[in-house]
Every structure is written in C-alpha cells, then in structure tokens.
Protein backbone atom coordinates (compact mmCIF):
# COMPACT_ATOMS: atom_id res chain seq x y z
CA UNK A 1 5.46 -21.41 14.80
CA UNK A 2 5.51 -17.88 13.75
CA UNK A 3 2.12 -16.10 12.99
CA UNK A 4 2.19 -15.19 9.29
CA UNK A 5 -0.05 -12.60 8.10
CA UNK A 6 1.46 -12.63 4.26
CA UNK A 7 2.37 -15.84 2.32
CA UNK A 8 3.36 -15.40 -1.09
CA UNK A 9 4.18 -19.05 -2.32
CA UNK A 10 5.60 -19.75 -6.24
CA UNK A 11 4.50 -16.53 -7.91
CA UNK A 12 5.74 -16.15 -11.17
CA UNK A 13 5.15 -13.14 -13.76
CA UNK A 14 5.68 -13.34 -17.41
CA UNK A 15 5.85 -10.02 -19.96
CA UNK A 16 6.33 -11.33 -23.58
CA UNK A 17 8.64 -13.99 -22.55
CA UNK A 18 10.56 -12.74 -19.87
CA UNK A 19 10.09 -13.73 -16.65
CA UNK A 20 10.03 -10.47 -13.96
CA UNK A 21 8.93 -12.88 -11.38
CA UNK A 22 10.00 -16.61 -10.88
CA UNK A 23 8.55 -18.81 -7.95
CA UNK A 24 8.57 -16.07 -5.49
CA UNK A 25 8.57 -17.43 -2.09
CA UNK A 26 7.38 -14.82 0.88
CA UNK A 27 6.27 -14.94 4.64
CA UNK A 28 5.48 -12.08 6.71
CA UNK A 29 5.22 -12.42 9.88
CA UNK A 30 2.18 -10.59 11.99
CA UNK A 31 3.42 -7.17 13.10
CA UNK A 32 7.25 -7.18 11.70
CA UNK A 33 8.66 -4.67 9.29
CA UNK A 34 9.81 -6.80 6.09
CA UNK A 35 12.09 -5.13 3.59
CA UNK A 36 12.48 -6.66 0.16
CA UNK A 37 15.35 -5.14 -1.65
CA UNK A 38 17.15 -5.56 -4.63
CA UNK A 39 18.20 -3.62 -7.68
CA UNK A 40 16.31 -1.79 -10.59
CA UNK A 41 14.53 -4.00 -12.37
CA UNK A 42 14.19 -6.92 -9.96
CA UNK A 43 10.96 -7.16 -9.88
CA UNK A 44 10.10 -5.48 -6.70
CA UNK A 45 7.16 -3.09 -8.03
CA UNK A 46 6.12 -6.08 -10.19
CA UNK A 47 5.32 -8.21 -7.09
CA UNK A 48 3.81 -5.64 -5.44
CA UNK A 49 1.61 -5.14 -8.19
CA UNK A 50 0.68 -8.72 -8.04
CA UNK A 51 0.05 -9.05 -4.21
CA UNK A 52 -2.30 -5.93 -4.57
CA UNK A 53 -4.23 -6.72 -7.21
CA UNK A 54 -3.26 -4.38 -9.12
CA UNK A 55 -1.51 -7.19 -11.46
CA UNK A 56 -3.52 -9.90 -11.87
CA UNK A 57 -2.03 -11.82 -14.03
CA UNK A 58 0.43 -13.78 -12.49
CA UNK A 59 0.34 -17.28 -11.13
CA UNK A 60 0.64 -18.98 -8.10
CA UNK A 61 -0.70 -18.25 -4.18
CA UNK A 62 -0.85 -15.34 -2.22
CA UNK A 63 -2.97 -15.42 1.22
CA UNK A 64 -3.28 -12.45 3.64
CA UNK A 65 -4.47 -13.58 6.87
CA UNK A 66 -5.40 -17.02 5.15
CA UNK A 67 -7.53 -15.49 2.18
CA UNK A 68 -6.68 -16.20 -0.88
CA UNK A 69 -6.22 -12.91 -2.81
CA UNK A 70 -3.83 -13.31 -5.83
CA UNK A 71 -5.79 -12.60 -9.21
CA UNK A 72 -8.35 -10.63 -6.97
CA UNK A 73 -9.25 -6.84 -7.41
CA UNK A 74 -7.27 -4.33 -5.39
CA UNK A 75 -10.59 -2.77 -3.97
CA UNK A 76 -11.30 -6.29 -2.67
CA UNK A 77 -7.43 -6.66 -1.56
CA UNK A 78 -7.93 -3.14 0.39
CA UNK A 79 -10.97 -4.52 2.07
CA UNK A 80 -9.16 -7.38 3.47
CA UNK A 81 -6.78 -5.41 4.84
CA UNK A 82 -3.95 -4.97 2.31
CA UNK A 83 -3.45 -0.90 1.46
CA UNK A 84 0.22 0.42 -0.38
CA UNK A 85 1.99 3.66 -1.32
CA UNK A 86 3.33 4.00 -4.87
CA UNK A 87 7.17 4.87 -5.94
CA UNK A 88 5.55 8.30 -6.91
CA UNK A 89 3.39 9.92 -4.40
CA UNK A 90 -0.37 9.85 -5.80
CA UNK A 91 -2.35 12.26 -3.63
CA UNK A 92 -5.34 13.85 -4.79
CA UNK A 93 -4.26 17.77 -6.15
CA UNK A 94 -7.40 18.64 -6.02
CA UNK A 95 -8.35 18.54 -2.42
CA UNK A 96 -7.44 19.96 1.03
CA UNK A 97 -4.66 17.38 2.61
CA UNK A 98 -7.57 16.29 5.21
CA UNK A 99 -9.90 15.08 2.47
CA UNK A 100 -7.05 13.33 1.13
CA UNK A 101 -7.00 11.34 4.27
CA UNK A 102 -11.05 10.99 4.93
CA UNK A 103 -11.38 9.61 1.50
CA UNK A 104 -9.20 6.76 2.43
CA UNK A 105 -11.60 5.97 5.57
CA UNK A 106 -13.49 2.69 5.58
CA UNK A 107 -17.39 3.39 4.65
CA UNK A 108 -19.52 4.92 7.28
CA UNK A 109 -16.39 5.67 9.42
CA UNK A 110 -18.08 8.38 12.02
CA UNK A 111 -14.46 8.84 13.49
CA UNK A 112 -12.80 9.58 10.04
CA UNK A 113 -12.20 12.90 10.36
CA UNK A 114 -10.92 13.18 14.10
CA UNK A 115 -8.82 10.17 13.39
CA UNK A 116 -7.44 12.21 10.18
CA UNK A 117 -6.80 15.14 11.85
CA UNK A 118 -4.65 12.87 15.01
CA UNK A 119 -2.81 11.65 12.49
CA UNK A 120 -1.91 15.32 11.19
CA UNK A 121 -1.13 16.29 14.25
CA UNK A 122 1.09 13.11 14.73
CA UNK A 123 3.77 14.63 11.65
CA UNK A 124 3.43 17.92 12.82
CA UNK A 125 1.07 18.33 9.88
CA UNK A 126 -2.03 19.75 11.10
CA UNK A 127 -1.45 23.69 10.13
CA UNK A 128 -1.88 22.48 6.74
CA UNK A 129 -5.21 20.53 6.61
CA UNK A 130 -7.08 23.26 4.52
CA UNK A 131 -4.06 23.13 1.54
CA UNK A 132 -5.00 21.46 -1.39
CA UNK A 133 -3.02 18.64 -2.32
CA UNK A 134 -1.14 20.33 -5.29
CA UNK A 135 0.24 23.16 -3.19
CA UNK A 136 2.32 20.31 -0.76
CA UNK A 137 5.85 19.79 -1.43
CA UNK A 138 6.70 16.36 -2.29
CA UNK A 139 8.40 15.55 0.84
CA UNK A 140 4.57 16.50 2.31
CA UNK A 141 2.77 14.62 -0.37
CA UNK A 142 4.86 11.46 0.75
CA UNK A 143 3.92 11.94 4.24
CA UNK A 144 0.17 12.76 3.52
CA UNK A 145 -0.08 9.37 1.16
CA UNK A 146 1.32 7.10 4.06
CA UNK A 147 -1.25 8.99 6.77
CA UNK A 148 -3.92 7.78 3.80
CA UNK A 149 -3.14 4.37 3.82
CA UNK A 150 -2.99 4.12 8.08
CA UNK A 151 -6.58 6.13 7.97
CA UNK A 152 -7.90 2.60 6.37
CA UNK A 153 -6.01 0.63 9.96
CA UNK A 154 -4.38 -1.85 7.57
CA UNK A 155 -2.82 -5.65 8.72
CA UNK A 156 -0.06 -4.60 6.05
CA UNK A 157 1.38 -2.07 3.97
CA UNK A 158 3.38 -2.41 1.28
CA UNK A 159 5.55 0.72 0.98
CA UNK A 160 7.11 1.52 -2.23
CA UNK A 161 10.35 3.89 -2.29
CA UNK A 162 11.01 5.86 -5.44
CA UNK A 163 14.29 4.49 -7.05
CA UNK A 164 16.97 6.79 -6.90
C-alpha cells in the first residue's frame, strides 16, 4: 500500500449556491509530483485554498501526514508541513531577495541564512541577494517565491501556475 502524505476525501465548496468544489477525492503519495489540471474556473485555486487553510469554509477531510487540517489556520497548516506559491508571485518588495527567503525560515533556524544563500546559488541567483524584491523581474520573483517556500523544508507544496 502506497504511503500517502495528502488525503483529501469528499471536500465540497459552496459560494452563494454554486458549488466550486463537489466531493473532491485526492491522494498524494509521499515524495511524487501530483499535477491537478483542468480549465479556468474548475476549481483548482479553490481547493488549494481549502487544503491550506486559507479557505476554511468548506466541508469534508483533509489529513497531511495523518493530521487533520481542513478548517485549520494556514500558519498552523505551514507548521505541519504544508507551504504553497500563489498564481501571482507575492514576494516581499520591500526587502533584499535573501530576506525574502530568511523570513520564510522555521523559528530559531541558526542555518537560515547559509541555507538561503545555497539555495541562491542553486538558480544561479546569488549575485542578486542584496536587490530588493521590487527591482526582480517577474520571472525572478517566481523563482525567489518557490526558494521561500523550500527554505521552510516542506512534506508538500502546492504550486500554483498563473492562468494564461
């Protein structure tokens, strides 16, 4: 039996009537890539709002690693383990690209900011840990807001891709 890390079991998602999610059925299995695909308006970003926490007002089950976390906060979703990108990239303008990724670190993370700075070196990034966040292309700003969600060593993202 396969080792699942995400079960989403019967979630359903109601706006004024309308249903964006109906008995959504899920398993992800430890350490695979899962895509979910489907056209605009599907209800993709809706259930990753849900399993994040960021929605909580859906029904049904969703268990990361056997925790129930469905109707849970997303700060309490992150700390199990759970950490996402958006469809729009949502780093902060204000600070240098390597505070962008520290800030994502786990509390009293000692290695934060040699693990941030690996990481920047893994893209080829490195050269631009002193630029503030504002001054990165968008292509950049992508990159930087996946390196902040691996800073956190997530069991799973949820990536979002901005609709074309």
């Amino acid at each position: 039996m396969a080792d699942h890390i995400l079960v989403v079991r019967g979630v359903r998602r109601v706006f004024g009537g309308v249903e964006a999610l109906k008995g959504v059925d899920l398993d992800v299995v430890r350490g695979s890539v899962t895509g979910i695909i489907g056209p605009n308006g599907s209800g993709k970003t809706t259930l990753f709002q849900v399993i994040s926490g960021m929605d909580r007002g859906a029904t049904g089950s969703v268990m990361l690693d056997g925790r129930e976390i469905l109707g849970c906060r997303p700060y309490f979703v992150y700390q199990c383990g759970l950490a996402r990108t958006f469809q729009l990239s949502r780093v902060f303008p204000q600070l240098t690209v390597l505070e962008n990724l520290i800030v994502a670190a786990r509390r009293h993370d000692r290695g934060a900011r040699s693990r941030a700075l690996e990481l920047l070196e893994r893209v080829k990034l490195e050269a631009y840990n002193e630029v503030l966040g504002s001054d990165l292309s968008y292509g950049q700003q992508r990159l930087v807001e996946f390196l902040r969600v691996l800073m956190s060593d997530p069991s799973v993202i949820l990536a979002s891709a901005r609709p074309l």
